[in-house]
PDB file of N, CA and C in Angstrom:
ATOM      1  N   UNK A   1     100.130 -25.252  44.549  1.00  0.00           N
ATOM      2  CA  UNK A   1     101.165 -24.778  43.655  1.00  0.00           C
ATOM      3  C   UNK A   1     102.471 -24.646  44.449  1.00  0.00           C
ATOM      4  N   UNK A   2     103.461 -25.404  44.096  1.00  0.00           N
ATOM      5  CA  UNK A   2     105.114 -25.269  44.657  1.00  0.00           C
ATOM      6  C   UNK A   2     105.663 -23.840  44.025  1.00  0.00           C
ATOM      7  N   UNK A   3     105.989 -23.479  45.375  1.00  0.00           N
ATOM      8  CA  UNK A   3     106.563 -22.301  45.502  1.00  0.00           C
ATOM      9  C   UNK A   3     108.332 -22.187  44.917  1.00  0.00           C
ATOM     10  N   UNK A   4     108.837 -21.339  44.530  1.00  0.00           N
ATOM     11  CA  UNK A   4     110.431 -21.315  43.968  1.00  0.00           C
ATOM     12  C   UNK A   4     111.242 -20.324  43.913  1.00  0.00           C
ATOM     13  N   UNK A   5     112.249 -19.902  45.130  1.00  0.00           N
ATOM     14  CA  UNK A   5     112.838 -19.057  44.869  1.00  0.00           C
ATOM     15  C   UNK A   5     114.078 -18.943  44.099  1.00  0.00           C
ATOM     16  N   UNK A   6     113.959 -17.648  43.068  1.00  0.00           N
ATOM     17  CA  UNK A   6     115.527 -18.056  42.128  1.00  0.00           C
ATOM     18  C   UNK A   6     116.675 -17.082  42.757  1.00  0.00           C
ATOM     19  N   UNK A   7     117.522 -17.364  43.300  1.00  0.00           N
ATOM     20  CA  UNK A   7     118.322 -16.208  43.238  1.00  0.00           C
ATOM     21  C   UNK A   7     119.976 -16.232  42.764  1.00  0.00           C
ATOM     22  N   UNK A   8     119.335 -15.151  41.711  1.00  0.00           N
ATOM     23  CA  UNK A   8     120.761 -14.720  40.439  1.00  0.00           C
ATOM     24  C   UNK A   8     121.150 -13.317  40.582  1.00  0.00           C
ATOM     25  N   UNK A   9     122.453 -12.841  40.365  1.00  0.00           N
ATOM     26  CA  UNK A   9     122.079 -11.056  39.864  1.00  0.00           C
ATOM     27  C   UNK A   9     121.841 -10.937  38.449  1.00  0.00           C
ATOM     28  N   UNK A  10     121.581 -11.839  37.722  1.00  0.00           N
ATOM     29  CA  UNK A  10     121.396 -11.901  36.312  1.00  0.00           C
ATOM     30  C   UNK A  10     119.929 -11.331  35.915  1.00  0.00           C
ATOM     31  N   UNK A  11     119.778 -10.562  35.753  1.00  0.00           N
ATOM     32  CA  UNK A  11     118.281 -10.467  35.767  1.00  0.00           C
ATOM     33  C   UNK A  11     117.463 -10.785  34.381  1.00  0.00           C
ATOM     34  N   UNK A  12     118.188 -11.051  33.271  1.00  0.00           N
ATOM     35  CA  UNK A  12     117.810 -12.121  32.053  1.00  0.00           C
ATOM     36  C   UNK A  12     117.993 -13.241  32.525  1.00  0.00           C
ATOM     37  N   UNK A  13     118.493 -14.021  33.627  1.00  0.00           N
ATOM     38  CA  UNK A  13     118.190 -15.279  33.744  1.00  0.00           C
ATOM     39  C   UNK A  13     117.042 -15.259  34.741  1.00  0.00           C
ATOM     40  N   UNK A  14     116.965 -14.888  35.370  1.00  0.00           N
ATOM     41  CA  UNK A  14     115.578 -14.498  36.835  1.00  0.00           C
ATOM     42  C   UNK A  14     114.177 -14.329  35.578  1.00  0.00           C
ATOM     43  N   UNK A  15     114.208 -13.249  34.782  1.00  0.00           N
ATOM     44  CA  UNK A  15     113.623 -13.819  33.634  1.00  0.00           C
ATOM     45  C   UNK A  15     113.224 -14.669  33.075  1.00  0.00           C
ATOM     46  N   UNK A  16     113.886 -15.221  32.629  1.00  0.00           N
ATOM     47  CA  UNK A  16     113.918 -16.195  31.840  1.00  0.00           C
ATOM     48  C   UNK A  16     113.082 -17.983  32.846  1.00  0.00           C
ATOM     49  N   UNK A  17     113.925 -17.887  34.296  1.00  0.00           N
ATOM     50  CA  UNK A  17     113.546 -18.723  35.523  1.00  0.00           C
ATOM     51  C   UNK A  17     112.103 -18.777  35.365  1.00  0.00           C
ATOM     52  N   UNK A  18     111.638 -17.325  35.658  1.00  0.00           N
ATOM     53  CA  UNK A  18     110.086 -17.065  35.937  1.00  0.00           C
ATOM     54  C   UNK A  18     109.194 -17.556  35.018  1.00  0.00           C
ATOM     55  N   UNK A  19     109.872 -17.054  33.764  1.00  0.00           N
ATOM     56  CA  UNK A  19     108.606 -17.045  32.637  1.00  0.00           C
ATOM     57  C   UNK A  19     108.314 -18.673  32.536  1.00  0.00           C
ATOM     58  N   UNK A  20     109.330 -19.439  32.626  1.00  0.00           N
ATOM     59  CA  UNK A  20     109.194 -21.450  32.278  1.00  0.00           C
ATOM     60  C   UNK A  20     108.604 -21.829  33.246  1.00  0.00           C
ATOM     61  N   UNK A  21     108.921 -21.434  34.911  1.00  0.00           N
ATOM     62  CA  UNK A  21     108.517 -21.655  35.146  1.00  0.00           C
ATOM     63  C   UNK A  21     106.762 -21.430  35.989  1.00  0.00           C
ATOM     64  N   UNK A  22     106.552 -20.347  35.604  1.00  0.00           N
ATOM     65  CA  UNK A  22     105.186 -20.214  35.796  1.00  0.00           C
ATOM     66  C   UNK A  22     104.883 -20.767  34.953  1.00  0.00           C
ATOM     67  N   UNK A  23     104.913 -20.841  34.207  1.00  0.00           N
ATOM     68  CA  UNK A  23     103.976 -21.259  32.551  1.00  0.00           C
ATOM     69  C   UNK A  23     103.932 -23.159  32.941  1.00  0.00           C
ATOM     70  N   UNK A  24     104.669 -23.683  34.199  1.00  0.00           N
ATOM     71  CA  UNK A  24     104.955 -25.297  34.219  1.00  0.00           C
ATOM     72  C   UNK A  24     104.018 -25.181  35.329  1.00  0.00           C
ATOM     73  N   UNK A  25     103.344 -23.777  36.059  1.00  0.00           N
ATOM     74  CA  UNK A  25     102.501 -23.945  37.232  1.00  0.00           C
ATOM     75  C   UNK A  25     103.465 -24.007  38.598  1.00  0.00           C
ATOM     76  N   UNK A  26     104.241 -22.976  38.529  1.00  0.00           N
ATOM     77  CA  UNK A  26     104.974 -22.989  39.685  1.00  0.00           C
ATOM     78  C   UNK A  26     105.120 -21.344  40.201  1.00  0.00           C
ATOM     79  N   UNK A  27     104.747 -21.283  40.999  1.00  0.00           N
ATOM     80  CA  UNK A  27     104.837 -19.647  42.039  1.00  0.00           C
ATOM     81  C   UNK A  27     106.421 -19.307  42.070  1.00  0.00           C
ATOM     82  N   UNK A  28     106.354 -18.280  41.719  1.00  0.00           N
ATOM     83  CA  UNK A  28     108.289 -18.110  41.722  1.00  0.00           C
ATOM     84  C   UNK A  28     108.435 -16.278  42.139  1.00  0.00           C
ATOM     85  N   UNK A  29     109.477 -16.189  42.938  1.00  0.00           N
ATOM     86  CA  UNK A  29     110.013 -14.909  43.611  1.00  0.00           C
ATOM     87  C   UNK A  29     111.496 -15.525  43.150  1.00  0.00           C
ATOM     88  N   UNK A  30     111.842 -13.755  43.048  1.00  0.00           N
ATOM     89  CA  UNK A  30     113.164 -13.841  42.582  1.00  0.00           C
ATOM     90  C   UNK A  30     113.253 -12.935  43.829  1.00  0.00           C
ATOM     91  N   UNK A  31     115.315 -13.113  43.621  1.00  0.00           N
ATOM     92  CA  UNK A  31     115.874 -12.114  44.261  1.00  0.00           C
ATOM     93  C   UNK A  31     117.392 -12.292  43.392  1.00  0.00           C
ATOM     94  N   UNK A  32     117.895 -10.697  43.713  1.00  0.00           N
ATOM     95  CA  UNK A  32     119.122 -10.456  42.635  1.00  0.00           C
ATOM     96  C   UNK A  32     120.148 -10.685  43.480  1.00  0.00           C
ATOM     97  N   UNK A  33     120.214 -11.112  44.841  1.00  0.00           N
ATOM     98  CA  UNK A  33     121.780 -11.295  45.263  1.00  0.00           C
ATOM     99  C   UNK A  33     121.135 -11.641  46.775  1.00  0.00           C
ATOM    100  N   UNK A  34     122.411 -12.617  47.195  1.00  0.00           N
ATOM    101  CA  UNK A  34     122.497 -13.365  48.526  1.00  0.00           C
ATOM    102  C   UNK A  34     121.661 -12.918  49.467  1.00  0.00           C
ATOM    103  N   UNK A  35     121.691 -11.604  49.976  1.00  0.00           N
ATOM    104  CA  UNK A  35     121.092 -10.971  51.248  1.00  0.00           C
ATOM    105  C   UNK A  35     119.488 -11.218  51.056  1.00  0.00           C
ATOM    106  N   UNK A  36     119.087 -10.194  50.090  1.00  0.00           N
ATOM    107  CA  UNK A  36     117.445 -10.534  49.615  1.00  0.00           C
ATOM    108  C   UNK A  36     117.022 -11.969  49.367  1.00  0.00           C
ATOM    109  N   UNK A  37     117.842 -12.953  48.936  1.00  0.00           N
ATOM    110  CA  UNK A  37     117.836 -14.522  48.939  1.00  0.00           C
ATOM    111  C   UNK A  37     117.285 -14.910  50.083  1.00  0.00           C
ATOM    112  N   UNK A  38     118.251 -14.519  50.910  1.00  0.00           N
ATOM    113  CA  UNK A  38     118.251 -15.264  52.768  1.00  0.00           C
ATOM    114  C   UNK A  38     116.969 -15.038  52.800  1.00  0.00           C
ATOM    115  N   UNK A  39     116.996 -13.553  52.830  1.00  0.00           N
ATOM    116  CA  UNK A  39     115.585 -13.001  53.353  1.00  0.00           C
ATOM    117  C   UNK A  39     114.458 -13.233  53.054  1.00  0.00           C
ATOM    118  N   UNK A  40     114.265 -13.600  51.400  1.00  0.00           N
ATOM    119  CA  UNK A  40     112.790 -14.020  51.264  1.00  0.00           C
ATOM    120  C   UNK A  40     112.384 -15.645  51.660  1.00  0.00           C
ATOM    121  N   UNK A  41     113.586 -16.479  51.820  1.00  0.00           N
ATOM    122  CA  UNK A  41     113.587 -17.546  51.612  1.00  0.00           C
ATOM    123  C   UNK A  41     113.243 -17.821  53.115  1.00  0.00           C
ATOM    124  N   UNK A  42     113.357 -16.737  54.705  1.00  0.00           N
ATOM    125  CA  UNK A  42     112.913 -17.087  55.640  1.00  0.00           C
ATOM    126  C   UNK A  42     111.326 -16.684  55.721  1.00  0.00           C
ATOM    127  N   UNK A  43     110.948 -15.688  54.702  1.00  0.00           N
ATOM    128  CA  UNK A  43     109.899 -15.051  54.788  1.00  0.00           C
ATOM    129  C   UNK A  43     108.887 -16.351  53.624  1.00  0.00           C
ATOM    130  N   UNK A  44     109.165 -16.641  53.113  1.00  0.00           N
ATOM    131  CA  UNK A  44     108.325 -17.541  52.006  1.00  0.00           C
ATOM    132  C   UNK A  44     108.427 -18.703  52.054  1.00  0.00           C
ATOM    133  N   UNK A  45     109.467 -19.188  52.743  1.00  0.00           N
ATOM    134  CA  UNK A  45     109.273 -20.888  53.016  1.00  0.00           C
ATOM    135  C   UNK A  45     109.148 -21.683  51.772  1.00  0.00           C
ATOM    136  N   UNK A  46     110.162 -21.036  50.760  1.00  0.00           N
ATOM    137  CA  UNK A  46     109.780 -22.018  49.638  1.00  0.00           C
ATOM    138  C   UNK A  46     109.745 -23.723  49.584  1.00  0.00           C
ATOM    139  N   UNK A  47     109.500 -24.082  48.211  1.00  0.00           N
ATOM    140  CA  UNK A  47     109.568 -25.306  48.368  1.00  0.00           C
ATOM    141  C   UNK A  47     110.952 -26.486  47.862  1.00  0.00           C
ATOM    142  N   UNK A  48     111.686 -24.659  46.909  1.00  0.00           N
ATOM    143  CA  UNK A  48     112.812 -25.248  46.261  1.00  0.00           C
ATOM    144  C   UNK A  48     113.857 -23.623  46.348  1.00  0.00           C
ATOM    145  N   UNK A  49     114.620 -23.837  46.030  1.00  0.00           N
ATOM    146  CA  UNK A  49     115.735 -22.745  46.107  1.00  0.00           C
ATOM    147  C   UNK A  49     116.638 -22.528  44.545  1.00  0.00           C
ATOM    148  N   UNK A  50     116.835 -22.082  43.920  1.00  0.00           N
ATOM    149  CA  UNK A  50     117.365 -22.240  42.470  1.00  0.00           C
ATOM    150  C   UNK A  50     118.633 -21.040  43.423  1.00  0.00           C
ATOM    151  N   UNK A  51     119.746 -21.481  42.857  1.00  0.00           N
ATOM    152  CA  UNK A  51     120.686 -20.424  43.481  1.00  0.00           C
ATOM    153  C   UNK A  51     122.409 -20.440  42.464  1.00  0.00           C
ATOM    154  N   UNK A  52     122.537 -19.350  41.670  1.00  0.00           N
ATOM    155  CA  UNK A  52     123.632 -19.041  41.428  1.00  0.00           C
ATOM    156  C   UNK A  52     124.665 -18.727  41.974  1.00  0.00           C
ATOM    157  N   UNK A  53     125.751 -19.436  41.816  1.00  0.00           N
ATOM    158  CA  UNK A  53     126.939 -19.321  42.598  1.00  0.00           C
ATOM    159  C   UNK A  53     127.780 -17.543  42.230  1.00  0.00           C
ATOM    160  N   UNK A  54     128.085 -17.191  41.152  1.00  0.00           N
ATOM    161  CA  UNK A  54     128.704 -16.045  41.207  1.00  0.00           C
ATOM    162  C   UNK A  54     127.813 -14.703  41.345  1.00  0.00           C
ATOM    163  N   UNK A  55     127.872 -14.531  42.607  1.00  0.00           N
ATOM    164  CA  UNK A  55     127.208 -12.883  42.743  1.00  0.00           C
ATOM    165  C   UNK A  55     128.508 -12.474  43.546  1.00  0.00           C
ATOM    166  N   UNK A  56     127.699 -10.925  43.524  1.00  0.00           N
ATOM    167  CA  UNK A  56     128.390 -10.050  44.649  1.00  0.00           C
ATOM    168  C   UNK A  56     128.254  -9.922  46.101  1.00  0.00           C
ATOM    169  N   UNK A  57     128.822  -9.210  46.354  1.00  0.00           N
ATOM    170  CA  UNK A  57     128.574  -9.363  47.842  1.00  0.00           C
ATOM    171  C   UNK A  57     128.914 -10.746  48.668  1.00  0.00           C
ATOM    172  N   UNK A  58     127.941 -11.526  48.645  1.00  0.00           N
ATOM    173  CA  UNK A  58     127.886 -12.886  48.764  1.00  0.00           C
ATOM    174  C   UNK A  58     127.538 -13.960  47.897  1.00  0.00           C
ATOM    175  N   UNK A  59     128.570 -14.355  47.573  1.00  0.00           N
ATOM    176  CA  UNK A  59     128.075 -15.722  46.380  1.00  0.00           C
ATOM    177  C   UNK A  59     127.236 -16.739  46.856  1.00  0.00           C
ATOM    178  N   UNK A  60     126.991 -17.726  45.961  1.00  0.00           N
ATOM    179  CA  UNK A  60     125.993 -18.625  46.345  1.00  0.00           C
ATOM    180  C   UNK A  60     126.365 -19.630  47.282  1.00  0.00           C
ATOM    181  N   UNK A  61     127.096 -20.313  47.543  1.00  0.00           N
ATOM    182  CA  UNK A  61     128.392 -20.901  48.099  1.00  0.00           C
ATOM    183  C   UNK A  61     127.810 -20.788  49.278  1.00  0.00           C
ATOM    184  N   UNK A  62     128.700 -19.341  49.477  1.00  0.00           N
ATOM    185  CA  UNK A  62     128.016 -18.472  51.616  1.00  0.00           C
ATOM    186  C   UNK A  62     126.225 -18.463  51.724  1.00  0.00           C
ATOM    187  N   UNK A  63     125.656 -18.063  50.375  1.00  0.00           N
ATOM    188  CA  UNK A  63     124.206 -18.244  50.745  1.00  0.00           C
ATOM    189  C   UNK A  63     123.770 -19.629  51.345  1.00  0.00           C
ATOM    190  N   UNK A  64     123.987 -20.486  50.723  1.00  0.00           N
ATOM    191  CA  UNK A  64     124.210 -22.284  50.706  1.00  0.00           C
ATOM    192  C   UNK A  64     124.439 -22.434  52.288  1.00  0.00           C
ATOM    193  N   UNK A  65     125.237 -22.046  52.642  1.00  0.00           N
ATOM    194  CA  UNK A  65     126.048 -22.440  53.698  1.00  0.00           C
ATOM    195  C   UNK A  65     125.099 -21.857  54.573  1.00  0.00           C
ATOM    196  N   UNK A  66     124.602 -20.724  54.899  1.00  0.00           N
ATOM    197  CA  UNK A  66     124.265 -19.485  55.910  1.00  0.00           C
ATOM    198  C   UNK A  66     122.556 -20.063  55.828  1.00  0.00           C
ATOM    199  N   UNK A  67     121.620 -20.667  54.356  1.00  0.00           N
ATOM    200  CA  UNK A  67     120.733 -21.327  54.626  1.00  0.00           C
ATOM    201  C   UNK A  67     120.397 -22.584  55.002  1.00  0.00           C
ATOM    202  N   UNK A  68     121.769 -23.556  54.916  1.00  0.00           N
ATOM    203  CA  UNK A  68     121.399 -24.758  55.989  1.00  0.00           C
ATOM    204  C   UNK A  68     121.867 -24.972  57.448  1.00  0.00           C
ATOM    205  N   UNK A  69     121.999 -23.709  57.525  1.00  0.00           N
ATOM    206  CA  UNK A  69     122.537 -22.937  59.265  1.00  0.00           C
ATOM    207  C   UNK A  69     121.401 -22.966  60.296  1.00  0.00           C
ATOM    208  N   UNK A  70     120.633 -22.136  59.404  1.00  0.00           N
ATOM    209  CA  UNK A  70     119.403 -21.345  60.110  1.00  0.00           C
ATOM    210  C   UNK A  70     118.425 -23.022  60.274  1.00  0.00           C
ATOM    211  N   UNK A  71     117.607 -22.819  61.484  1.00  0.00           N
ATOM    212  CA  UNK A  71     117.379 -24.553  61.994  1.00  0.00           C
ATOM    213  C   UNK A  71     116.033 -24.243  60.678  1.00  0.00           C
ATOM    214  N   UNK A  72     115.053 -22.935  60.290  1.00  0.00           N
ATOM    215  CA  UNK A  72     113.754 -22.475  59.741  1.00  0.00           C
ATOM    216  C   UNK A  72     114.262 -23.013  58.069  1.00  0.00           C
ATOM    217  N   UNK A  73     115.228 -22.734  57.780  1.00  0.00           N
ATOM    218  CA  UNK A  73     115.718 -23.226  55.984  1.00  0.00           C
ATOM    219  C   UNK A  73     116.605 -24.236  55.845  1.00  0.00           C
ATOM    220  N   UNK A  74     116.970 -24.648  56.763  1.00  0.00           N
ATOM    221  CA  UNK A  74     117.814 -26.078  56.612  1.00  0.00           C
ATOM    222  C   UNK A  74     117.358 -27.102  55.625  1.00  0.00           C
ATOM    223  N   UNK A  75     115.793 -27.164  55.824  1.00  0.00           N
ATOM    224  CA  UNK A  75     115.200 -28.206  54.814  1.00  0.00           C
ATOM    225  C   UNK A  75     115.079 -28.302  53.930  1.00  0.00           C
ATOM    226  N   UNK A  76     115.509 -27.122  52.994  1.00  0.00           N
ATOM    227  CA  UNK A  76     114.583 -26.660  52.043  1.00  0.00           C
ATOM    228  C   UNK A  76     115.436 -26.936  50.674  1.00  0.00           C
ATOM    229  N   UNK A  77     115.238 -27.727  49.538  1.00  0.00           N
ATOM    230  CA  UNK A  77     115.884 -28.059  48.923  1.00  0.00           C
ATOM    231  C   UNK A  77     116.564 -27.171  47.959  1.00  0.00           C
ATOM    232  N   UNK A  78     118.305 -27.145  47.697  1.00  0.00           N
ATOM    233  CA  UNK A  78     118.897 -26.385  47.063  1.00  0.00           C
ATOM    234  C   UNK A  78     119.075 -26.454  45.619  1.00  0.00           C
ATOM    235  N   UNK A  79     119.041 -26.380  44.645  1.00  0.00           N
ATOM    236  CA  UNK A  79     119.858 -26.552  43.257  1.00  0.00           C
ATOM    237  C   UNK A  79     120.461 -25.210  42.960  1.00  0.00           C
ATOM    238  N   UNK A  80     121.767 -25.778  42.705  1.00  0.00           N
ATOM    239  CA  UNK A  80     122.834 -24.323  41.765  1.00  0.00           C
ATOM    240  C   UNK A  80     122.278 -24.664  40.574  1.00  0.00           C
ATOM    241  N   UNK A  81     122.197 -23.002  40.185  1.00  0.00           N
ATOM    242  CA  UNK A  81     122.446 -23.207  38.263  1.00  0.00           C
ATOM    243  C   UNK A  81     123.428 -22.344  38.222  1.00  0.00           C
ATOM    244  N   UNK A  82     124.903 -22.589  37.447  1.00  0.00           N
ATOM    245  CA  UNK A  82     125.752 -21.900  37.608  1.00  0.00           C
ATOM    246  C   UNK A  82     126.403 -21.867  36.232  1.00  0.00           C
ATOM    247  N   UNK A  83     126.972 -21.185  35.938  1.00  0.00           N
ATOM    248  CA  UNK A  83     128.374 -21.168  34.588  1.00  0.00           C
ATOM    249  C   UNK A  83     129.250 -21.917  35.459  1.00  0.00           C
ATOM    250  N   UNK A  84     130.068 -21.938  36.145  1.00  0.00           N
ATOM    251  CA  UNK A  84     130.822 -22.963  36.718  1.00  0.00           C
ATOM    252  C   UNK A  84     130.765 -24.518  36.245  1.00  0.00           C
ATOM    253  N   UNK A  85     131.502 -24.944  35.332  1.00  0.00           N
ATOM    254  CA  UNK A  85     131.628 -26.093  35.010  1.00  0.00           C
ATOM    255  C   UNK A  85     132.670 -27.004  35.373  1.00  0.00           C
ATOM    256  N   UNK A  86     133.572 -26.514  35.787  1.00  0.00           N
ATOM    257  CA  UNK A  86     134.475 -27.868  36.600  1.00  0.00           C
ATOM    258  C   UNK A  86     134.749 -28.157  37.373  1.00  0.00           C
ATOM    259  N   UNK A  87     135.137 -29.471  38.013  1.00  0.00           N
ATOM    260  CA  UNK A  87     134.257 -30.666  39.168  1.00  0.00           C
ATOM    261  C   UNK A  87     134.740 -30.488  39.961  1.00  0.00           C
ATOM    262  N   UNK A  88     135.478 -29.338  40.707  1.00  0.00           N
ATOM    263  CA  UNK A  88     135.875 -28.803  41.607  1.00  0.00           C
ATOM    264  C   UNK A  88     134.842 -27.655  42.437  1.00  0.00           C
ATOM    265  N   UNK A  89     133.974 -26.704  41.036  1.00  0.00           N
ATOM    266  CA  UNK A  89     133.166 -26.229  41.687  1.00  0.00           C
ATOM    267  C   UNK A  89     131.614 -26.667  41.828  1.00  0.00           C
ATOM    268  N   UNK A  90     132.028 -27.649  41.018  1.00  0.00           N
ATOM    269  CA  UNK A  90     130.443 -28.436  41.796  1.00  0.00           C
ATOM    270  C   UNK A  90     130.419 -29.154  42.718  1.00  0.00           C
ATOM    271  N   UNK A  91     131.867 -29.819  42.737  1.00  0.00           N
ATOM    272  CA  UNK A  91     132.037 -30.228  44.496  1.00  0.00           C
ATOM    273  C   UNK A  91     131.569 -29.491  45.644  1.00  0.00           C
ATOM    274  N   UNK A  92     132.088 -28.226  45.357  1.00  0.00           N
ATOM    275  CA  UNK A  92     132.033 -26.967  46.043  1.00  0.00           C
ATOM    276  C   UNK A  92     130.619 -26.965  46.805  1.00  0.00           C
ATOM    277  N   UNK A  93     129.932 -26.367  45.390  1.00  0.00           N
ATOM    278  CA  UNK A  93     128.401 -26.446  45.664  1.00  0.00           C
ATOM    279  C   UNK A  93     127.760 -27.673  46.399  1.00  0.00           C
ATOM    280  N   UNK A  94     128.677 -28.919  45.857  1.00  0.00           N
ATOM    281  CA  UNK A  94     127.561 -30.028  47.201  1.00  0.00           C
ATOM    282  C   UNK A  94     128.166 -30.135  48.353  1.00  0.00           C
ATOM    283  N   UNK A  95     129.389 -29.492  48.380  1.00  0.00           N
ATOM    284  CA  UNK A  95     130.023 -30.123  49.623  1.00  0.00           C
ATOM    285  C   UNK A  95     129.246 -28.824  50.616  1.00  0.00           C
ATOM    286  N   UNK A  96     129.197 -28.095  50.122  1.00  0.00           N
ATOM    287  CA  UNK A  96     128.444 -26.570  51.127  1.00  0.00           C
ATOM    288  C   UNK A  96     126.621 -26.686  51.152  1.00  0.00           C
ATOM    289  N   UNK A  97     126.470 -27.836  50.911  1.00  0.00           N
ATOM    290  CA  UNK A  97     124.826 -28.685  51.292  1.00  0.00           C
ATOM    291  C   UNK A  97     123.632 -28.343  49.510  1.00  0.00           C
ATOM    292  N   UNK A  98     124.071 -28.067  48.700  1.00  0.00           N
ATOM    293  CA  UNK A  98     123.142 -28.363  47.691  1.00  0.00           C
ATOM    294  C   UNK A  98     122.797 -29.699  47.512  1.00  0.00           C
ATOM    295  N   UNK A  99     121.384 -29.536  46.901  1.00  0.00           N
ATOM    296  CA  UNK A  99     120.720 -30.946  46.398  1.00  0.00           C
ATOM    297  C   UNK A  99     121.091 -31.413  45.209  1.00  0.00           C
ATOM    298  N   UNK A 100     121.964 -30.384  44.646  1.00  0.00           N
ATOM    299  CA  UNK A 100     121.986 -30.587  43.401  1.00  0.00           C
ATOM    300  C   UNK A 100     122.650 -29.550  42.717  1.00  0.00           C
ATOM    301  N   UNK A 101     123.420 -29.519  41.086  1.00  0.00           N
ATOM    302  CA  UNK A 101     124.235 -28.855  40.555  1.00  0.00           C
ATOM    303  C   UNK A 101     123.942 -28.798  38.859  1.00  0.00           C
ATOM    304  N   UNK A 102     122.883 -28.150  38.521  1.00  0.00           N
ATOM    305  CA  UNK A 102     123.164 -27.739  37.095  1.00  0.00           C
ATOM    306  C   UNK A 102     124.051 -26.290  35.979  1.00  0.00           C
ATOM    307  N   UNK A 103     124.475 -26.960  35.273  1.00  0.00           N
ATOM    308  CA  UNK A 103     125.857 -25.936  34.807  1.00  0.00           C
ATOM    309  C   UNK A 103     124.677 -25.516  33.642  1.00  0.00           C
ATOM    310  N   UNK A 104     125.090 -23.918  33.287  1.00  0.00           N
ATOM    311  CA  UNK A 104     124.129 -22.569  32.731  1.00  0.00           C
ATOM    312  C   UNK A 104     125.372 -22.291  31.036  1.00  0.00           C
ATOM    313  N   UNK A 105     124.588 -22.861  29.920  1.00  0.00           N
ATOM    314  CA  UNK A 105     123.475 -23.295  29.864  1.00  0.00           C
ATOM    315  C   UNK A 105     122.809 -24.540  30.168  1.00  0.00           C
ATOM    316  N   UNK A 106     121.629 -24.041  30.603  1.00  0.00           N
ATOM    317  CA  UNK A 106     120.840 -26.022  31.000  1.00  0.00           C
ATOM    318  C   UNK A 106     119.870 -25.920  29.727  1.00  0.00           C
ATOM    319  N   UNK A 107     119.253 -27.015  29.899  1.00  0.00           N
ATOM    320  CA  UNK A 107     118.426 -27.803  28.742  1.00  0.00           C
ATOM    321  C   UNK A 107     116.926 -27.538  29.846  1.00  0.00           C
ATOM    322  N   UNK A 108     116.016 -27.050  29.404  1.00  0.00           N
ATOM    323  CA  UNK A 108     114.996 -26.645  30.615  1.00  0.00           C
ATOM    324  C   UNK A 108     114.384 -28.085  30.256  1.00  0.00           C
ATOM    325  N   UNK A 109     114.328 -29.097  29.936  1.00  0.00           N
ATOM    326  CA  UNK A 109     113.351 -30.451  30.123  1.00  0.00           C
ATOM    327  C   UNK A 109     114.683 -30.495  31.279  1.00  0.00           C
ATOM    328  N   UNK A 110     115.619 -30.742  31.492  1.00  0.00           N
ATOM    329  CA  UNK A 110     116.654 -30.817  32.367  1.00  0.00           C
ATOM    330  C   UNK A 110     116.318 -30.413  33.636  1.00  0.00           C
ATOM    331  N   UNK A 111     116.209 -29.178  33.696  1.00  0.00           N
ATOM    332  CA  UNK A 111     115.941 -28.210  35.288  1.00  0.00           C
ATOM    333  C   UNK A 111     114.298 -28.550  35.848  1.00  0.00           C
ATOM    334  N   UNK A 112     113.399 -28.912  34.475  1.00  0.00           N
ATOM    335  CA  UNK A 112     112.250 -29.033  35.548  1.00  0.00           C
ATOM    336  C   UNK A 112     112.442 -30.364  36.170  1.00  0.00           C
ATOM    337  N   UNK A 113     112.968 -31.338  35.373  1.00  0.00           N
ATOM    338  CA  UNK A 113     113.045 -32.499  36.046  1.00  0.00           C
ATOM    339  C   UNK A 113     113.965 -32.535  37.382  1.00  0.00           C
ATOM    340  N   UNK A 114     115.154 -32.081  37.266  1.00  0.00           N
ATOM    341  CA  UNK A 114     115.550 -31.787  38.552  1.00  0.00           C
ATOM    342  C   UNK A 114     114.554 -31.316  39.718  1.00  0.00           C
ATOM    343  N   UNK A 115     113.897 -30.431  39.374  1.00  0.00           N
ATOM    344  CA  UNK A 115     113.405 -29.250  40.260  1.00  0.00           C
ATOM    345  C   UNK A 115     111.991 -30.157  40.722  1.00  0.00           C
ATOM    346  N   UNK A 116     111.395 -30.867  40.010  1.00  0.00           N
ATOM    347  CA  UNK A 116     110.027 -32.437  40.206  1.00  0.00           C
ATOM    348  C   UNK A 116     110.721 -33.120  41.187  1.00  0.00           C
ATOM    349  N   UNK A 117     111.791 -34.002  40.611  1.00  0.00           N
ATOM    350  CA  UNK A 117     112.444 -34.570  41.222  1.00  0.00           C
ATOM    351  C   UNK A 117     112.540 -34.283  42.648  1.00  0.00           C
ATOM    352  N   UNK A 118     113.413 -33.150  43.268  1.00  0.00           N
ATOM    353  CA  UNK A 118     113.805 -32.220  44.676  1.00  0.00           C
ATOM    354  C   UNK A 118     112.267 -31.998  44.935  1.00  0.00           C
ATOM    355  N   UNK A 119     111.327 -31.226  44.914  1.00  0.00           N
ATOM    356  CA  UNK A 119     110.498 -31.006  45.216  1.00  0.00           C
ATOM    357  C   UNK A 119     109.249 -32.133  45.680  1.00  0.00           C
ATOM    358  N   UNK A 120     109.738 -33.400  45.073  1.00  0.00           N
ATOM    359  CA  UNK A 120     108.571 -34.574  45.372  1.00  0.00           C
ATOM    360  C   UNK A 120     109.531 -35.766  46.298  1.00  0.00           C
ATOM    361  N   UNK A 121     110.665 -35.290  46.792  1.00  0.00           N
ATOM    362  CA  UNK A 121     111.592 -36.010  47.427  1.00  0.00           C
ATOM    363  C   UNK A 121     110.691 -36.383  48.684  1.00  0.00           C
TER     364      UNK A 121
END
């Protein structure tokens, strides 16, 4: 079973993350903002990263950046799901090492295929 960490401060979308995707057969840990992100993501070794760009503290952006730093999460494949829709900040998001950029709302036949896709790369 592929492992998936989501991290939003949204906690109806972390919700919402979990419930589709367990139910598609996927192990999923959340976390509500950047720091707890880093952290589980050195502790769990996921297999995919789901990561929202607007939090506090640290947005997704610096998370992005600060996990293809570390030599242990460098590998580990990124997708934003973000409200951010114009092509400036999805530049953003790939130019700071995501695998990938889906804008919130997504179409969930959309995100799992992304998330198959990254994960069977």
């Amino acid at each position: 079973m592929s492992k998936i960490l989501a991290i939003d401060d949204d906690t109806t979308t972390l919700q919402l993350l979990d419930f589709f995707l367990t139910k598609h057969k996927y192990e999923v840990t959340v976390a509500t903002n950047g720091v707890n992100g880093i952290k589980k993501a050195q502790e769990i070794m996921p297999d995919l990263i789901l990561l929202d760009v607007m939090m506090p503290q640290m947005d997704g952006i610096e998370v992005c950046k600060k996990l293809r730093a570390d030599e242990k999460t460098a590998k580990i494949p990124i997708l934003f799901l973000s409200a951010l829709s114009q092509d400036v900040e999805v530049m953003r998001g790939l130019m700071a090492g995501s695998d990938g950029y889906i804008v919130k709302p997504f179409e969930p036949d959309n995100l799992l295929e992304s998330i198959e896709k990254l994960i069977n790369k």
